[in-house]
N, C-alpha and C. Protein backbone atom coordinates (compact mmCIF):
# COMPACT_ATOMS: atom_id res chain seq x y z
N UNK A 1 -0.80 -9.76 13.76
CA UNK A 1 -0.71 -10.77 12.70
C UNK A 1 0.60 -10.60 11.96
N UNK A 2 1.02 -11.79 11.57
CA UNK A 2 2.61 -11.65 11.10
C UNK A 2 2.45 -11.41 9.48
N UNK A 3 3.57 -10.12 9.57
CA UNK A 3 3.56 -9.42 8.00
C UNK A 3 3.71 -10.51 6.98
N UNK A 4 4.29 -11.80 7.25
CA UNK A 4 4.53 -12.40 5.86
C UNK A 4 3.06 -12.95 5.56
N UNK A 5 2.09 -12.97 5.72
CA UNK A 5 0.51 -13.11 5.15
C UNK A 5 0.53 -11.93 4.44
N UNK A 6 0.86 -10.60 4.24
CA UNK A 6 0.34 -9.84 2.90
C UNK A 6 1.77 -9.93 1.92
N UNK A 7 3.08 -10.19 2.45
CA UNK A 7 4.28 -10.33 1.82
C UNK A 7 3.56 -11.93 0.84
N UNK A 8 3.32 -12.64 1.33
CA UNK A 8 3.03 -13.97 0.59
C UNK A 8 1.97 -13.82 -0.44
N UNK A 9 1.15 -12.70 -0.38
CA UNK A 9 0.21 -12.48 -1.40
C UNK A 9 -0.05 -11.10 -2.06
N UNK A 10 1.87 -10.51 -2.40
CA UNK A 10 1.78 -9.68 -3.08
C UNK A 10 1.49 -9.34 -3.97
N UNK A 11 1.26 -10.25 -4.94
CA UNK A 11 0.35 -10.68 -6.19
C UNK A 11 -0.74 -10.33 -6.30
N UNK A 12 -1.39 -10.22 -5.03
CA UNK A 12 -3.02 -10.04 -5.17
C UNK A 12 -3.53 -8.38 -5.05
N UNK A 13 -2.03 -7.71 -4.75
CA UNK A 13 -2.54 -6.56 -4.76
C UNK A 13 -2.93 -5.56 -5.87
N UNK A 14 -3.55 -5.00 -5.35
CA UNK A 14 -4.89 -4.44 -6.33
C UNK A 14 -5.04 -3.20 -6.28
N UNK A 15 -5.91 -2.13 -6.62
CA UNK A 15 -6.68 -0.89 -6.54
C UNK A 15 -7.74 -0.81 -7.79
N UNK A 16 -8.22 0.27 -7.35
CA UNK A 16 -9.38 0.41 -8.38
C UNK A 16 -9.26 2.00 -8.98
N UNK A 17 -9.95 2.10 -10.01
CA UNK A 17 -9.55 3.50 -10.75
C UNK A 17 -9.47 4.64 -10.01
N UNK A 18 -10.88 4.46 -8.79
CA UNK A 18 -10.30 5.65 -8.04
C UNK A 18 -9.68 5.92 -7.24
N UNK A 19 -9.33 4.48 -6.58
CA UNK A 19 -7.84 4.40 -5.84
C UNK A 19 -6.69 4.78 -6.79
N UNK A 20 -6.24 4.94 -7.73
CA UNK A 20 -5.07 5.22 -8.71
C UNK A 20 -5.12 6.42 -8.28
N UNK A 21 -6.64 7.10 -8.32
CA UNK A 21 -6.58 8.84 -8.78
C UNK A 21 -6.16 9.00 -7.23
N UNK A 22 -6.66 8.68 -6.59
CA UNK A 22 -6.57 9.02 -5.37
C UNK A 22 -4.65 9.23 -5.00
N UNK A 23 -4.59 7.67 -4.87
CA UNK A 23 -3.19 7.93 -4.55
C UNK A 23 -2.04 8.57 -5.19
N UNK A 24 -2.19 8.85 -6.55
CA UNK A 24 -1.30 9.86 -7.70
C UNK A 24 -1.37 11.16 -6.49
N UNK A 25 -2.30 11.82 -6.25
CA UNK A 25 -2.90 13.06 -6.07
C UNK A 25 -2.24 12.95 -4.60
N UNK A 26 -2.91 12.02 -3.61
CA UNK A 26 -1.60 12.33 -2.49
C UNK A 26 -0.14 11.86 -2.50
N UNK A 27 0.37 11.28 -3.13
CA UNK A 27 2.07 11.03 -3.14
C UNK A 27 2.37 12.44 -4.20
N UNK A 28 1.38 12.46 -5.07
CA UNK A 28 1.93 13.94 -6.45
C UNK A 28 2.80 12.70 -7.36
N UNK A 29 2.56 11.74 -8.00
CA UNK A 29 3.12 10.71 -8.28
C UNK A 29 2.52 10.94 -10.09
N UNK A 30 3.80 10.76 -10.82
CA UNK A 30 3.53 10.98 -12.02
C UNK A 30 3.43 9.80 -13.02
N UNK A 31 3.21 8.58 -12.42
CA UNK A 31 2.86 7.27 -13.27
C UNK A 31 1.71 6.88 -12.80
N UNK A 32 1.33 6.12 -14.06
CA UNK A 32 -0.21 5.87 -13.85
C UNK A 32 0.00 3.65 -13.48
N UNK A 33 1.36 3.71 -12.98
CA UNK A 33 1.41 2.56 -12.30
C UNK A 33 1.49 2.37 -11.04
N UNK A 34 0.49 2.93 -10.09
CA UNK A 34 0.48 2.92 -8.75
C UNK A 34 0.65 2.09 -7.80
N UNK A 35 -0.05 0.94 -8.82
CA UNK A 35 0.04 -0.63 -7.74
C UNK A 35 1.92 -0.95 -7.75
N UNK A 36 2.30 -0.85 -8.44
CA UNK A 36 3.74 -1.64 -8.73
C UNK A 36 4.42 -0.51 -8.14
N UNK A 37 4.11 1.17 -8.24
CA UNK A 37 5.17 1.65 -7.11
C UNK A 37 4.67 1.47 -5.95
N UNK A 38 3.52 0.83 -5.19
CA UNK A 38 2.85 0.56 -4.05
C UNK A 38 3.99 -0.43 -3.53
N UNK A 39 3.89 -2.00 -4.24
CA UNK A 39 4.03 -3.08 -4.16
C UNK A 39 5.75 -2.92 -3.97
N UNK A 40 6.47 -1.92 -4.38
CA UNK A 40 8.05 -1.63 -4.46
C UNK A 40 8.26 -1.36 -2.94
N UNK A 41 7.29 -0.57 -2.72
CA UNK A 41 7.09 0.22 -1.05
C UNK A 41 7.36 -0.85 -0.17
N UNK A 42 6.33 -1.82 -0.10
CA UNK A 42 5.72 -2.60 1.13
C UNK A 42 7.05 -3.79 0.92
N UNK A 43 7.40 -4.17 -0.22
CA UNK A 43 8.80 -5.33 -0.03
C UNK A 43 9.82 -4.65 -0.15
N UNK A 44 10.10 -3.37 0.51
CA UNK A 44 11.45 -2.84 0.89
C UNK A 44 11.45 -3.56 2.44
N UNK A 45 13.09 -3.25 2.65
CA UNK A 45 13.19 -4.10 3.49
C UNK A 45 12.60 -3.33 5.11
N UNK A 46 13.02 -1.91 4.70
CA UNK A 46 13.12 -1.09 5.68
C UNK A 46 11.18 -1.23 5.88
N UNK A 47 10.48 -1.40 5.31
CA UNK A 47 8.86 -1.41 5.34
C UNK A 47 8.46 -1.65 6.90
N UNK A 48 8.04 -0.93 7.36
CA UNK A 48 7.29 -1.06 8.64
C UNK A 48 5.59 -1.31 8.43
N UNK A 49 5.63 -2.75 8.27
CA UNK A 49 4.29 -3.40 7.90
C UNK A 49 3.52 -3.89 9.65
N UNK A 50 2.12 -3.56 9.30
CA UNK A 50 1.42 -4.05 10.70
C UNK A 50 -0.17 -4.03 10.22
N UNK A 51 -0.71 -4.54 10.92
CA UNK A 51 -2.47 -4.63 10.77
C UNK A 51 -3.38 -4.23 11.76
N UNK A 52 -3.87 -3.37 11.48
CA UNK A 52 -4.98 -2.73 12.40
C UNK A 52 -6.48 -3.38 12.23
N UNK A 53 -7.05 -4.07 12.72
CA UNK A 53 -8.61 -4.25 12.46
C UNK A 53 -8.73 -5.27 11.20
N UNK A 54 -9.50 -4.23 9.82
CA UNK A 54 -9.28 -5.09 8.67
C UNK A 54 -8.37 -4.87 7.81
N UNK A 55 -7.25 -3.95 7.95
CA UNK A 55 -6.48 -3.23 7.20
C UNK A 55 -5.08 -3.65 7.57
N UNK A 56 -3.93 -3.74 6.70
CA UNK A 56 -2.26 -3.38 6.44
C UNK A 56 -1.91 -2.06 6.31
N UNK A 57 -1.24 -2.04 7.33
CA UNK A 57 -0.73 -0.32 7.11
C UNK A 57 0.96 -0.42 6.92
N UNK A 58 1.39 -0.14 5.24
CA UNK A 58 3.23 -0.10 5.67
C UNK A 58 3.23 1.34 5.38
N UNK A 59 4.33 1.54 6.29
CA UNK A 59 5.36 2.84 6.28
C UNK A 59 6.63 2.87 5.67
N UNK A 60 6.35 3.60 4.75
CA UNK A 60 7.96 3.93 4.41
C UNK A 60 8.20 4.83 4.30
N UNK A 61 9.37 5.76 4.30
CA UNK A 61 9.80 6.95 3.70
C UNK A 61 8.61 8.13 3.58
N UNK A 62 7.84 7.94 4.77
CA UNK A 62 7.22 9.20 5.02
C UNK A 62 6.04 9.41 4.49
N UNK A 63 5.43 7.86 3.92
CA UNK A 63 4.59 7.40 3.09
C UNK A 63 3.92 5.99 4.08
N UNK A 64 2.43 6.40 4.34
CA UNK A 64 1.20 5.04 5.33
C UNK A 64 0.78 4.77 3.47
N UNK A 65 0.84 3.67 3.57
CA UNK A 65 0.19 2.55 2.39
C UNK A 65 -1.34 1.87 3.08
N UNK A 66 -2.39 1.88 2.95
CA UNK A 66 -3.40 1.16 3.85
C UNK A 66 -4.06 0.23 2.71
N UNK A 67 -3.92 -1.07 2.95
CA UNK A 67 -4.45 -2.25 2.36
C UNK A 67 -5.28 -2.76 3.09
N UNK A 68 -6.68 -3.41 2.14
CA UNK A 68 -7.80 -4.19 3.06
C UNK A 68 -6.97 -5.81 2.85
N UNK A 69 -7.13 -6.38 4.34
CA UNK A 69 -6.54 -7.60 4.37
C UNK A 69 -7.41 -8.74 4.18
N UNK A 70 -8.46 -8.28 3.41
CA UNK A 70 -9.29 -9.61 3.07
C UNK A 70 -9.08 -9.51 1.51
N UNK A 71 -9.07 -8.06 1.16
CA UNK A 71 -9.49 -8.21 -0.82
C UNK A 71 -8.06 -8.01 -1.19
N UNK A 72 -7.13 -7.50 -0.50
CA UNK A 72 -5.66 -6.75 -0.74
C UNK A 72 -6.03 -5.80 -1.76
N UNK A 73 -6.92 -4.82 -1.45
CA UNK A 73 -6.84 -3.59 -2.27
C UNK A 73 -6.27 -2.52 -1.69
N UNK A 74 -5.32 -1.75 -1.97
CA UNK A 74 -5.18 -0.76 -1.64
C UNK A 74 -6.08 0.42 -1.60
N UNK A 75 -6.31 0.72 -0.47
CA UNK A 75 -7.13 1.79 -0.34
C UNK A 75 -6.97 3.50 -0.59
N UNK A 76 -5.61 3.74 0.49
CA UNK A 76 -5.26 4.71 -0.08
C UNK A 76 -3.74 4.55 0.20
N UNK A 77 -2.79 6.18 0.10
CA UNK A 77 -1.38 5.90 0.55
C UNK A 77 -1.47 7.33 0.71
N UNK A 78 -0.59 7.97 1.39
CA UNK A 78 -0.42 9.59 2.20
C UNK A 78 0.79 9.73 2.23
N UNK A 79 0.95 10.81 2.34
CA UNK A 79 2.52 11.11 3.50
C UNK A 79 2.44 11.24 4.94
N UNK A 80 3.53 10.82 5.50
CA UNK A 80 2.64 11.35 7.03
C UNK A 80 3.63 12.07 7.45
N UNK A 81 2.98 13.22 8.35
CA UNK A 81 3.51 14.35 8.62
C UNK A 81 3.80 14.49 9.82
């Protein structure tokens, strides 16, 4: 599925409180604005955006972002190793 369907509805992205905690705790991220450094991630240019199943997975900088592509919540974000 072509990336500009979650690029076109970056707006809608989302998380929920324990998605915040969650993703602070794996990036080690010291703002409690997660969605907007999320949302910085996925419209870089370099973003290696793709969809697995029901999910968006971008890569950046050593960092999987996983978004549900029906609610656009972010689920979680990692480093990958």
């Amino acid at each position: 599925m072509n990336k500009e369907a979650l690029l076109l509805n970056i707006d809608k992205i989302h998380t929920t409180k324990m998605g915040v905690d969650r993703i602070k705790k794996n990036l080690k991220l010291d703002t409690n604005n997660v969605v907007e450094y999320c949302k910085k991630k996925v419209l870089a240019n370099n973003c290696n955006i793709y969809k697995q199943g029901k999910n968006w997975y971008c890569e950046i900088d050593n960092i999987k972002i996983t978004i549900n592509s029906y609610s656009y919540t972010i689920i979680t974000a990692h480093t990958i190793r």
